[in-house]
Protein backbone atom coordinates (compact mmCIF):
# COMPACT_ATOMS: atom_id res chain seq x y z
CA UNK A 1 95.07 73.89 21.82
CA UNK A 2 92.91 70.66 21.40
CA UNK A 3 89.50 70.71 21.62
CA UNK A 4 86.92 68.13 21.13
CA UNK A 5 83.34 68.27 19.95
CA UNK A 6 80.34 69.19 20.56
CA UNK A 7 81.83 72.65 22.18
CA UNK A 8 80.60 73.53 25.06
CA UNK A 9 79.56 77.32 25.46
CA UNK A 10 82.60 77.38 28.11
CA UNK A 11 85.14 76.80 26.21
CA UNK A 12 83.87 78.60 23.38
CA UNK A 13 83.99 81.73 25.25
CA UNK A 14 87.23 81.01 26.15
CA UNK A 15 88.29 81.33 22.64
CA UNK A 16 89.40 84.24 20.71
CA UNK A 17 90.37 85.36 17.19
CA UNK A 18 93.87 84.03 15.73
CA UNK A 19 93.66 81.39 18.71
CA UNK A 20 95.34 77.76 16.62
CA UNK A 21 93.20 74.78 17.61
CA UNK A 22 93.34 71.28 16.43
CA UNK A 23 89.62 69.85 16.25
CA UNK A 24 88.78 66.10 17.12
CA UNK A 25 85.16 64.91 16.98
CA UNK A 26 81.94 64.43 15.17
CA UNK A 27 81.70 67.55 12.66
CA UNK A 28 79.11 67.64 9.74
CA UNK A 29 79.49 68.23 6.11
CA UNK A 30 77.42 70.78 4.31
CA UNK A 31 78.06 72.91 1.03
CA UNK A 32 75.49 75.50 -0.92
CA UNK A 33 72.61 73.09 -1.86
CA UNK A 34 72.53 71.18 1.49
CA UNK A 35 72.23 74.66 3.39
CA UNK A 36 69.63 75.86 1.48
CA UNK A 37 67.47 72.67 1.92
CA UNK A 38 68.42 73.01 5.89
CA UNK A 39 67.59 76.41 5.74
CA UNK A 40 63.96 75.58 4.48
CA UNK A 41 63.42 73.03 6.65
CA UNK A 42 64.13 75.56 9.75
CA UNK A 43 61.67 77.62 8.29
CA UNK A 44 59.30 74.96 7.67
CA UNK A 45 59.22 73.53 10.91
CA UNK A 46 60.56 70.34 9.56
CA UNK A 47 62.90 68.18 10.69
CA UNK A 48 66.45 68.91 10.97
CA UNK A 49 69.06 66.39 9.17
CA UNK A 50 71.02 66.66 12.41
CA UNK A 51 70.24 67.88 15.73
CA UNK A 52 72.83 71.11 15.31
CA UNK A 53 72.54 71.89 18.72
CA UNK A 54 76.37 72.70 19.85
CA UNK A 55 77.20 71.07 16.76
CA UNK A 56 80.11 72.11 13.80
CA UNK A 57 79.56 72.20 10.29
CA UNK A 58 82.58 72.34 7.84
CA UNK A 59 81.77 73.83 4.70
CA UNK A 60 82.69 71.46 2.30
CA UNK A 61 82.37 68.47 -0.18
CA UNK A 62 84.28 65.93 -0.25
CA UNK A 63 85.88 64.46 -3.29
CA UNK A 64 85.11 60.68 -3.91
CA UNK A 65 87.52 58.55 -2.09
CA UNK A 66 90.00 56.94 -4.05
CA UNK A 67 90.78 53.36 -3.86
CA UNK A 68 91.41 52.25 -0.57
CA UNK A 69 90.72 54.98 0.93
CA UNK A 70 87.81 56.96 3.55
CA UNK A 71 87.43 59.96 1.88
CA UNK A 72 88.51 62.08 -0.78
CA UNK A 73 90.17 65.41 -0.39
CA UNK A 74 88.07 67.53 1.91
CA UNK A 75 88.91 70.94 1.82
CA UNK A 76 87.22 74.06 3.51
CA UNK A 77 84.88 76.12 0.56
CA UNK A 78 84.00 80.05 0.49
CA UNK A 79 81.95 80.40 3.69
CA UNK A 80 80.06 83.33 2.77
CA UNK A 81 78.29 81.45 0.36
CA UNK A 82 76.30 80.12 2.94
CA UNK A 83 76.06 83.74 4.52
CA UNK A 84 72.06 83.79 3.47
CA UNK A 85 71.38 80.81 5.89
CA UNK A 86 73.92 80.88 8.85
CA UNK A 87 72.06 83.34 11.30
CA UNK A 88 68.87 81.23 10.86
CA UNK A 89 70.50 78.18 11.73
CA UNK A 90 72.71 79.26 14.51
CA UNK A 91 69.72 80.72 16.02
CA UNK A 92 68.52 76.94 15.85
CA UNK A 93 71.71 76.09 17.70
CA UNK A 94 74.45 75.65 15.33
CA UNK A 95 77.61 76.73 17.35
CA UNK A 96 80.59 76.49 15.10
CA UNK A 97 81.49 76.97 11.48
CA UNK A 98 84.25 76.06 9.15
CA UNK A 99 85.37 77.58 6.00
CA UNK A 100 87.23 80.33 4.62
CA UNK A 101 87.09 83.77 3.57
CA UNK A 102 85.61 86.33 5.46
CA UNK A 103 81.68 86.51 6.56
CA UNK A 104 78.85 89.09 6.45
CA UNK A 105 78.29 91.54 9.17
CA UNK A 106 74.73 89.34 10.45
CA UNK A 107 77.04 86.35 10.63
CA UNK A 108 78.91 87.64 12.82
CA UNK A 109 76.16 89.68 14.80
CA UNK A 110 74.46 85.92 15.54
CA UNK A 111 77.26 84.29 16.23
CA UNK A 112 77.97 87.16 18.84
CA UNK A 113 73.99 87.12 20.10
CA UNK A 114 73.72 82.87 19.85
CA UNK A 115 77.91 82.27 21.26
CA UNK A 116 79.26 80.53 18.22
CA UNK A 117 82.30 80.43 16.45
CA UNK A 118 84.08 80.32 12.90
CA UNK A 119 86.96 78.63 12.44
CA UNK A 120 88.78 78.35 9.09
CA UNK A 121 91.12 76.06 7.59
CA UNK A 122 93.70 77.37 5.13
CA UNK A 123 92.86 76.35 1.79
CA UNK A 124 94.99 74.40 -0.47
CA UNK A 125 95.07 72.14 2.54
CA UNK A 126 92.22 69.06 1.12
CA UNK A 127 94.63 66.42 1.22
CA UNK A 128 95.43 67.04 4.68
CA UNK A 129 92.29 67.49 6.10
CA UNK A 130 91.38 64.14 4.34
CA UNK A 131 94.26 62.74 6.69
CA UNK A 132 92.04 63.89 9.57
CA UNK A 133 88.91 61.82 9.11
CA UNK A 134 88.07 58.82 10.81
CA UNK A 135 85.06 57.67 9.79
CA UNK A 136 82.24 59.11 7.09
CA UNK A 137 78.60 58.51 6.58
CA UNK A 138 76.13 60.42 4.65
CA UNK A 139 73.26 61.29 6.86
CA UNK A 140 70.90 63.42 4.59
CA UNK A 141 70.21 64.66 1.30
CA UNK A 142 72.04 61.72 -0.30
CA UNK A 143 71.39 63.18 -3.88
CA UNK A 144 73.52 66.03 -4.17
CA UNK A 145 76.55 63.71 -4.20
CA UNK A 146 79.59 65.25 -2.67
CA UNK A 147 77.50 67.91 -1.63
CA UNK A 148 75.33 65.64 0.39
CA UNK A 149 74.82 66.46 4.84
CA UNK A 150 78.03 63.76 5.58
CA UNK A 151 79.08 63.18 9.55
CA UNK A 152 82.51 63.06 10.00
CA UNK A 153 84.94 62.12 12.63
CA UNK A 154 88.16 63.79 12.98
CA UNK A 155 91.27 63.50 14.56
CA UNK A 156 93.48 67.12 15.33
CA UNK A 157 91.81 69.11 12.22
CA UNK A 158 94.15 72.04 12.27
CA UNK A 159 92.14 74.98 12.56
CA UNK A 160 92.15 79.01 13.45
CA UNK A 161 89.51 80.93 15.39
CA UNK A 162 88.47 83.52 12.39
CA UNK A 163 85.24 84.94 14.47
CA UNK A 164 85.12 84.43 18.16
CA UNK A 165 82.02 84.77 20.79
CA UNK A 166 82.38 88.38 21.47
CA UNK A 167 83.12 89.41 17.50
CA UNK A 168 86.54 89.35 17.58
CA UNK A 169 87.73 89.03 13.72
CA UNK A 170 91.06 88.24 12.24
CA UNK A 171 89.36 89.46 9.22
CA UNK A 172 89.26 93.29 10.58
């Protein structure tokens, strides 16, 4: 199934666990250090690096691109890493995350309360995801390097619904 970003609440309900989708659109970068600084900014009141209303964020950090190249390999990270932060910021609006591995029980319990998703990509895949993106620009917190916010377009990311609206799990 192709889908194209922002997703709509519609067609993320329509959505369920082990569904294949490839992913074109504006998705955002972010890896440990950048969610933590998002995180406190939500709970700051301060200003958001992107408005993540409806919006994806792959967990990930690119490599530096090689010669010629957009990007580096950009492969998905541990997701539950970032398992401290996500209910915060998919209360803020956040709709869809992409990773790996499984994810805590309050992920999942937001993502069922706020209609989100999380989709993973199979790891060992970087390369080919790099193939994907279009177009990448660093939009916040430019010194943590590879780890900085980046927004990416893609073109068919392959990807699998891991946690769907309702709770569905492939995990379980």
């Amino acid at each position: 199934m192709n889908l194209q970003t922002p997703l709509t609440n519609d067609v993320i309900a329509k959505l369920k666990a082990g569904d294949a989708i490839k992913l074109t659109g504006t998705i955002y970068t972010a890896r440990d250090a950048a969610h933590q600084r998002m995180y406190e900014a939500h709970i700051n009141g301060s200003t958001a690096p992107f408005d993540y209303t409806g919006q994806a964020v792959f967990y990930a950090g690119p490599c530096p691109a090689p010669p010629g190249k957009l990007i580096g390999s950009v492969g998905p990270t541990t997701a539950g890493r970032m398992d401290a932060y996500a209910p915060d910021l998919i209360k803020a609006g956040l709709k869809v995350m992409i990773g790996k591995g499984a994810r805590s029980p309050k992920v999942t319990e937001a993502i069922t309360q706020y209609g989100g998703l999380y989709l993973v990509a199979i790891g060992g895949t970087a390369a080919l995801m790099a193939k994907c993106v279009q177009s990448s620009d660093v939009v916040a917190y430019d010194d943590l390097g590879t780890e900085a916010v980046r927004k990416l377009m893609v073109v068919d990311m392959p990807l699998v619904v891991a946690i769907d609206s309702t709770g569905g799990s492939i995990f379980e």
